[in-house]
C-alpha atoms as a PDB file:
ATOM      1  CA  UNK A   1     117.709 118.106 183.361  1.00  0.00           C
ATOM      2  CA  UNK A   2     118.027 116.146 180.214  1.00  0.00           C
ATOM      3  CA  UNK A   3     117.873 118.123 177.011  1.00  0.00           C
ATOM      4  CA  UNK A   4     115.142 116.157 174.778  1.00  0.00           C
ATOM      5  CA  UNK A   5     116.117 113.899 171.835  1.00  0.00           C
ATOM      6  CA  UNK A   6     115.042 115.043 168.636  1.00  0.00           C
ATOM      7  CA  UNK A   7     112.633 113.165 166.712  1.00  0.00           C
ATOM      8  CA  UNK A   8     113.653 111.079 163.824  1.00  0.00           C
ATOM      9  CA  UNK A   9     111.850 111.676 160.999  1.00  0.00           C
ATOM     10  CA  UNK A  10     109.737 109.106 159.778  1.00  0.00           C
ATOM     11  CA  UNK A  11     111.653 107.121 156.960  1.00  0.00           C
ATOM     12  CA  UNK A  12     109.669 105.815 154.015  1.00  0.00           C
ATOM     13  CA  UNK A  13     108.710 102.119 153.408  1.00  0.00           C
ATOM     14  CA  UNK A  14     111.024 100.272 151.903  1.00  0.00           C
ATOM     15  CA  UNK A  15     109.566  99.653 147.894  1.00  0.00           C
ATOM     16  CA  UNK A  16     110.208  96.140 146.735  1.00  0.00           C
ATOM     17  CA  UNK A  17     112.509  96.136 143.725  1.00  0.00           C
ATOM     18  CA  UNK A  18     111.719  93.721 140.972  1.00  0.00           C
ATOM     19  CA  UNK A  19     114.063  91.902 139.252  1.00  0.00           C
ATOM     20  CA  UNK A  20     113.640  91.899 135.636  1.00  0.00           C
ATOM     21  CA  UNK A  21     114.311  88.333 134.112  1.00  0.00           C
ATOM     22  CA  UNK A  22     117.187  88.074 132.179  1.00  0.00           C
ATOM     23  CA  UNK A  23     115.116  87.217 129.178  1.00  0.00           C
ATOM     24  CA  UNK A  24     112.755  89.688 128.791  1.00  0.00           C
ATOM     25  CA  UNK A  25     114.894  92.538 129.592  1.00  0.00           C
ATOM     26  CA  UNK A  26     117.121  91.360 126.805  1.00  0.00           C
ATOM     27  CA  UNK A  27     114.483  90.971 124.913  1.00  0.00           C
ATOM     28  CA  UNK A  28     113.363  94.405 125.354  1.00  0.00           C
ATOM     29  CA  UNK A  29     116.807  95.526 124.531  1.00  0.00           C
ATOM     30  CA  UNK A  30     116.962  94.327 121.346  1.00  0.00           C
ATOM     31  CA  UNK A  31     113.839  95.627 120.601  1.00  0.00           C
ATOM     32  CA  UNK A  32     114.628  98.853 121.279  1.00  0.00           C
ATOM     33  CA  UNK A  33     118.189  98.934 119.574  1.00  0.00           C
ATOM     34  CA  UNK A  34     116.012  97.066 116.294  1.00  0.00           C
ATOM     35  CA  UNK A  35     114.916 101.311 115.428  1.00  0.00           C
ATOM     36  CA  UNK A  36     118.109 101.473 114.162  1.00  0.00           C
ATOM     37  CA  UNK A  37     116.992  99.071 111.098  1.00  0.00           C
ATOM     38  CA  UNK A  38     115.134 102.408 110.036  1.00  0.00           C
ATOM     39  CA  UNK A  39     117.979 104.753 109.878  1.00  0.00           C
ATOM     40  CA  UNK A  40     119.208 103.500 106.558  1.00  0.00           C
ATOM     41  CA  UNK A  41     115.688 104.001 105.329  1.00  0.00           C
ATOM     42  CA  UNK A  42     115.511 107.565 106.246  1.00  0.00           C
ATOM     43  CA  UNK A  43     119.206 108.124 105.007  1.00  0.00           C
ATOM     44  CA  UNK A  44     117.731 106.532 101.488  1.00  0.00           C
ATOM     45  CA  UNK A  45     115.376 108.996 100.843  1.00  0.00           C
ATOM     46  CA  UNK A  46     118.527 111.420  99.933  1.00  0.00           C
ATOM     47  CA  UNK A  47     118.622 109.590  96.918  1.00  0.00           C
ATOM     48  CA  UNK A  48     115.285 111.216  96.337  1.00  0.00           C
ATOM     49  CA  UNK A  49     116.446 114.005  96.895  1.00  0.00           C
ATOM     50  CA  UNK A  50     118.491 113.555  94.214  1.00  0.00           C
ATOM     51  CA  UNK A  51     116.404 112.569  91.767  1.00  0.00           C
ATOM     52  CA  UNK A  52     114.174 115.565  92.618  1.00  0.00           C
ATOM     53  CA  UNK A  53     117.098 117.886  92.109  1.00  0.00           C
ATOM     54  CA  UNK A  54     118.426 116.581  88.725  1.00  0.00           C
ATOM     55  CA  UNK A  55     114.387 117.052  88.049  1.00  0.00           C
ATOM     56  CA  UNK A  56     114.072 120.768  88.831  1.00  0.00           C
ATOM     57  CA  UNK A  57     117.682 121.226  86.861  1.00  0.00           C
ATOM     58  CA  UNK A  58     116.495 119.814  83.977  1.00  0.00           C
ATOM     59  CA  UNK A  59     113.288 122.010  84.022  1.00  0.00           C
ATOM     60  CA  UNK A  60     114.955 124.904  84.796  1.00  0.00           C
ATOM     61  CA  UNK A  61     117.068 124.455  81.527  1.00  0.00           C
ATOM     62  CA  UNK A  62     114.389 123.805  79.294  1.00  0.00           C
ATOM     63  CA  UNK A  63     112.523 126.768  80.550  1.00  0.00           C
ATOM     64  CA  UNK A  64     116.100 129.092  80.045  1.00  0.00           C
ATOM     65  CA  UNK A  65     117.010 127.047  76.575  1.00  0.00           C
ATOM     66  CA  UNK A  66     113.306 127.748  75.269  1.00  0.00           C
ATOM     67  CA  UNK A  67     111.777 130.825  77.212  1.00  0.00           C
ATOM     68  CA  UNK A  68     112.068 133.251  73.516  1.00  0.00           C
ATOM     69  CA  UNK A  69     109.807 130.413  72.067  1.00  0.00           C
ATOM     70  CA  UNK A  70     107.724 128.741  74.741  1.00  0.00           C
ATOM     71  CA  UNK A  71     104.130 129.895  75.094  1.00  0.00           C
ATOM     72  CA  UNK A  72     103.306 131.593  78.464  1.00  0.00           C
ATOM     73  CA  UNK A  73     101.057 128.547  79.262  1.00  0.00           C
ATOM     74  CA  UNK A  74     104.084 126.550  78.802  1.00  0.00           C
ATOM     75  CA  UNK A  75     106.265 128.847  80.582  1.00  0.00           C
ATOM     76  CA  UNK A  76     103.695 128.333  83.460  1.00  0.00           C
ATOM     77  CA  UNK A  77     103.391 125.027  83.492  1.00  0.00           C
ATOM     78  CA  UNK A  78     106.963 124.846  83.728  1.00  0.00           C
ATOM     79  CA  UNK A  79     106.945 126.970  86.815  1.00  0.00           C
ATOM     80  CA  UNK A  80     103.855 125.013  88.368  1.00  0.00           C
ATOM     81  CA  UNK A  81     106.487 121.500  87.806  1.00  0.00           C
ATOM     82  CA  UNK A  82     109.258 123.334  89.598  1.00  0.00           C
ATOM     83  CA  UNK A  83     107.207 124.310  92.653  1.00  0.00           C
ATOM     84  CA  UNK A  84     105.795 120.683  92.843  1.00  0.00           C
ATOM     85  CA  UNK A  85     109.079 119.441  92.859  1.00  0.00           C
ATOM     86  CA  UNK A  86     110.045 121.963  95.354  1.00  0.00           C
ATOM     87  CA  UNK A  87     107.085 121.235  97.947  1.00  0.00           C
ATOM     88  CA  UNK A  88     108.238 117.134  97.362  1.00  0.00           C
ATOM     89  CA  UNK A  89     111.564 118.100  98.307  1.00  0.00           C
ATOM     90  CA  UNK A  90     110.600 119.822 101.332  1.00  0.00           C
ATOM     91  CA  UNK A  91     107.897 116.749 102.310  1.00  0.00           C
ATOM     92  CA  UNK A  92     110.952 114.771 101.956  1.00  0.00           C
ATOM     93  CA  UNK A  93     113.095 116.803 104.342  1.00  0.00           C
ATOM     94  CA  UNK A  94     109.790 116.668 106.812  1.00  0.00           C
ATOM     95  CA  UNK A  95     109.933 113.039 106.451  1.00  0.00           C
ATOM     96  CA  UNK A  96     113.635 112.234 107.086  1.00  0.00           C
ATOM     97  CA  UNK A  97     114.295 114.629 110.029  1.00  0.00           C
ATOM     98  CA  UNK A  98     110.638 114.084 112.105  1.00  0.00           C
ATOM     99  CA  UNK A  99     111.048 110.296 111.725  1.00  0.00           C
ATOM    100  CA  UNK A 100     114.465 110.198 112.581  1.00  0.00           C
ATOM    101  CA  UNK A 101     114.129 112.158 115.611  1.00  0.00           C
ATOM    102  CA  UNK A 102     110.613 110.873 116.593  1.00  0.00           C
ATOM    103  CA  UNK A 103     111.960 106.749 116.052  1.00  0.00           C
ATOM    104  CA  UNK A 104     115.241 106.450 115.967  1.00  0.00           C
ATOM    105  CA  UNK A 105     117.529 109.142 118.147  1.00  0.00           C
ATOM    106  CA  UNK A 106     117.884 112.686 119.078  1.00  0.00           C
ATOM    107  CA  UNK A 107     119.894 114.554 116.525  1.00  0.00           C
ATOM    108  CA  UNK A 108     122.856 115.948 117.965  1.00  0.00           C
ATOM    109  CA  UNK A 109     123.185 118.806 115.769  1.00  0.00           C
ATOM    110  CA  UNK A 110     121.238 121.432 118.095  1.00  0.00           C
ATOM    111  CA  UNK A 111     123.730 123.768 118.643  1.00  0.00           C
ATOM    112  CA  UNK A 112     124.212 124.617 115.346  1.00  0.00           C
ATOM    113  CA  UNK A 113     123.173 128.008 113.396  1.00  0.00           C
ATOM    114  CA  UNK A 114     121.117 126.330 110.945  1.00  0.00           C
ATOM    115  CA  UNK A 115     119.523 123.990 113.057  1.00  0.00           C
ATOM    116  CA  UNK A 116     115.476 124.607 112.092  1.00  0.00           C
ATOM    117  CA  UNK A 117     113.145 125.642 114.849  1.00  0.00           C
ATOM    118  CA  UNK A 118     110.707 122.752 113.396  1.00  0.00           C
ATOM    119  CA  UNK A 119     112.792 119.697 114.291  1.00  0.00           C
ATOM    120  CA  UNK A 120     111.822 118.202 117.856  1.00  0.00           C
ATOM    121  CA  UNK A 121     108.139 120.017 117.743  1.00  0.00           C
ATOM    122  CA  UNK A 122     107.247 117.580 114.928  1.00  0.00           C
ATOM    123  CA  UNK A 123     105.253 114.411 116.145  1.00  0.00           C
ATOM    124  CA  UNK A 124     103.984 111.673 114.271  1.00  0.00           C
ATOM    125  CA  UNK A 125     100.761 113.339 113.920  1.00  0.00           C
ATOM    126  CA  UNK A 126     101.824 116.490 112.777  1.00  0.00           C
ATOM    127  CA  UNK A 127     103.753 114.306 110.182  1.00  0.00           C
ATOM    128  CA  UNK A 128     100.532 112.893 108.788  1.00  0.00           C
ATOM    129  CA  UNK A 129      98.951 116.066 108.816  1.00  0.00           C
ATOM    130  CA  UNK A 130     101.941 117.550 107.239  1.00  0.00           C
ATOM    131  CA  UNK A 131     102.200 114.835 104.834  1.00  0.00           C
ATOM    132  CA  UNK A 132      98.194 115.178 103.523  1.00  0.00           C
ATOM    133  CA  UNK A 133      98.809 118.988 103.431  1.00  0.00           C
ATOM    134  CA  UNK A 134     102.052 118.598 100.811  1.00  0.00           C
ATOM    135  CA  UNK A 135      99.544 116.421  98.992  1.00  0.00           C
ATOM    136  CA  UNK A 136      96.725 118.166  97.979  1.00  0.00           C
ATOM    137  CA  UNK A 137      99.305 120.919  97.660  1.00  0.00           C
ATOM    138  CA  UNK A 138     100.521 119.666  94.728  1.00  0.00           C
ATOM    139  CA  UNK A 139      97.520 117.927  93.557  1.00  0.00           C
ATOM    140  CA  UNK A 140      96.162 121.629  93.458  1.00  0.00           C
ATOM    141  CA  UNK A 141      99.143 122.553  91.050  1.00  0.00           C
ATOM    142  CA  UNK A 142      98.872 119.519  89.011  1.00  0.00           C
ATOM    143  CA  UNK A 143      94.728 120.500  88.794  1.00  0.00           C
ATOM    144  CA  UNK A 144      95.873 124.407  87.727  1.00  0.00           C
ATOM    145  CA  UNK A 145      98.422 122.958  85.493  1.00  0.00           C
ATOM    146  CA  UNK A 146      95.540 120.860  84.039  1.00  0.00           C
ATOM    147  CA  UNK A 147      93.381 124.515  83.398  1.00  0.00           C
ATOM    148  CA  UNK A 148      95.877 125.848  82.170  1.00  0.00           C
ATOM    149  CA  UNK A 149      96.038 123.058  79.122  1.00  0.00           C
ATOM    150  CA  UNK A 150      92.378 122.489  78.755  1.00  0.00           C
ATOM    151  CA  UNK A 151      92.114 123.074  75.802  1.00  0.00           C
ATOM    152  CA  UNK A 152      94.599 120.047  75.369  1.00  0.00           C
ATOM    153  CA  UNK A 153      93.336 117.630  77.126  1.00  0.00           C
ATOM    154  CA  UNK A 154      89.960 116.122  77.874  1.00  0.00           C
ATOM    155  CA  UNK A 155      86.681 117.026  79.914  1.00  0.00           C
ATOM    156  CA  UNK A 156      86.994 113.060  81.487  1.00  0.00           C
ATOM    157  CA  UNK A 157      90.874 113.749  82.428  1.00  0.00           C
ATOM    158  CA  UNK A 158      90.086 117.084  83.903  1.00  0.00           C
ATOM    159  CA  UNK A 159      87.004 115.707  85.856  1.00  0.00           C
ATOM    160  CA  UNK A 160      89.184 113.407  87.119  1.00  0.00           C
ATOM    161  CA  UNK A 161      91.667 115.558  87.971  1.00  0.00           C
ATOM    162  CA  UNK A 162      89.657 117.619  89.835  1.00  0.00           C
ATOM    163  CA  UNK A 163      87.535 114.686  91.407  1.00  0.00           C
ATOM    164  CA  UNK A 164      91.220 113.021  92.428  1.00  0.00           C
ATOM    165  CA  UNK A 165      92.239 116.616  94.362  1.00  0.00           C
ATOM    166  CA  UNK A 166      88.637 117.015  95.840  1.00  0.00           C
ATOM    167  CA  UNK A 167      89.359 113.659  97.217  1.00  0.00           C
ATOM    168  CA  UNK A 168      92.632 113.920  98.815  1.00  0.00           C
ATOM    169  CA  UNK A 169      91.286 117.528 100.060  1.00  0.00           C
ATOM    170  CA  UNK A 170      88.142 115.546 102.093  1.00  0.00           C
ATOM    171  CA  UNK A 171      91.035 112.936 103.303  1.00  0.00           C
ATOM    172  CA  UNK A 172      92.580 115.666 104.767  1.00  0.00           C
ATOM    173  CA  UNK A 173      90.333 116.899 106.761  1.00  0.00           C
ATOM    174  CA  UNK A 174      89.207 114.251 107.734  1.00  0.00           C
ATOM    175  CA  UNK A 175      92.683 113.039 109.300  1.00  0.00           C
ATOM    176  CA  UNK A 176      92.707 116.334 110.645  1.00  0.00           C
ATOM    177  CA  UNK A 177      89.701 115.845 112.450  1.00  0.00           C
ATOM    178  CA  UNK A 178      90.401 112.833 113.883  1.00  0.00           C
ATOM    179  CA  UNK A 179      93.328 113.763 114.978  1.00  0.00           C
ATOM    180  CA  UNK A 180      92.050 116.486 116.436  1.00  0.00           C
ATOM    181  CA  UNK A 181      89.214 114.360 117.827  1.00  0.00           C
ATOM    182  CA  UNK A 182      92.218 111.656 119.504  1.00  0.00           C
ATOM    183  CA  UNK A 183      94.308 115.167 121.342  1.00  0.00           C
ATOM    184  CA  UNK A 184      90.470 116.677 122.659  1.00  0.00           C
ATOM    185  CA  UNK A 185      90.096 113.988 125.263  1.00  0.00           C
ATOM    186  CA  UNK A 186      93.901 114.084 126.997  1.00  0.00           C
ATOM    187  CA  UNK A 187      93.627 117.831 127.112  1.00  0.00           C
ATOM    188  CA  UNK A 188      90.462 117.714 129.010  1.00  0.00           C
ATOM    189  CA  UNK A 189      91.349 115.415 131.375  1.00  0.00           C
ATOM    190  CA  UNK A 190      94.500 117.308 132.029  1.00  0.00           C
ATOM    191  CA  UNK A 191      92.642 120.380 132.524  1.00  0.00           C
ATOM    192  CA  UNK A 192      89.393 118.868 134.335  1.00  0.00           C
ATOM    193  CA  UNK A 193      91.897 116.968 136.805  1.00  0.00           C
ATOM    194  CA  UNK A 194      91.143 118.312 140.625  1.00  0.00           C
ATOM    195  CA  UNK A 195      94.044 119.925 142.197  1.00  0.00           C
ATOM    196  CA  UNK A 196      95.885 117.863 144.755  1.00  0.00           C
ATOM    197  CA  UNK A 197      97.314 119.438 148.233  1.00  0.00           C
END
């Protein structure tokens, strides 16, 4: 009695492998090595960084040098400049690292202590809201730095000042909306999609 041959299984079909022409795919390589034309950009915004940090030191040291004959409104409107410069400082930070992970590389720098939760869960629509968010941020100190001196300056520069901060406030929301408007429909078709078996 012959013992029975096992079945093979059944093998899959063969998929056709295109051939990429040699132009196009170098093409395509050079566009995607051309993201490195932004790194220098991002690296150049350290030299705002710089310029923001001479800023805040030279605040800082009028506010010391002067605080026995500053007025408190001064005092605070000193302040108010140094947390503006602050929040620009960290909306540059927001900038550099997001944009150079999101369109240039990976950083490589994971494994260290310091490396911040935020970078890698950053995308380029968090960065816009992010970006609107730091703005009427400090438009909203610039407008409390403005009540603070109103009896300085003028009704028309105030009303503009607040006019100027109600507008970026609407922008954001806006851009918030639609962006929340743009992530509504992927989400439902991931969820709405029929199970396969």
């Amino acid at each position: 009695m012959h013992e029975p041959t096992p079945a093979t299984p059944p093998q899959p079909p063969a998929q056709a492998t295109q051939q990429t022409p040699w132009l196009e795919g170098g093409l395509e390589r050079l566009f995607f090595r051309a993201r490195w034309i932004c790194a220098p950009l991002y690296f150049g915004l350290t030299a705002g960084l710089l310029v923001i940090l001479v800023k805040f030191l030279q605040t800082a040291w009028v506010l010391v040098r002067d605080s026995y004959t500053l007025e408190f409104d001064d005092v605070f409107v000193g302040i108010l400049d140094m947390i503006d410069l602050v929040l620009l400082a960290n909306l540059l930070l927001i900038v550099m690292f997001a944009g150079y992970e999101n369109f240039v590389s990976k950083l490589d720098v994971r494994n260290h202590r310091d490396f911040p939760d935020w970078i890698g869960h950053v995308t380029f629509g968090d960065i816009k809201i992010k970006l609107m968010a730091s703005i009427v941020a400090m438009s909203a100190i610039h407008v409390l730095a403005d009540f603070i001196r109103v009896n300085e300056i003028s009704s028309r520069t105030l009303g503009w000042s607040v006019g100027i901060h109600l507008a970026f406030v609407v922008s954001g929301l806006l851009l918030a909306l639609m962006d929340r408007m743009m992530e509504t429909p992927a989400s439902h078709t991931d969820t709405t999609r029929p199970e396969q078996h």
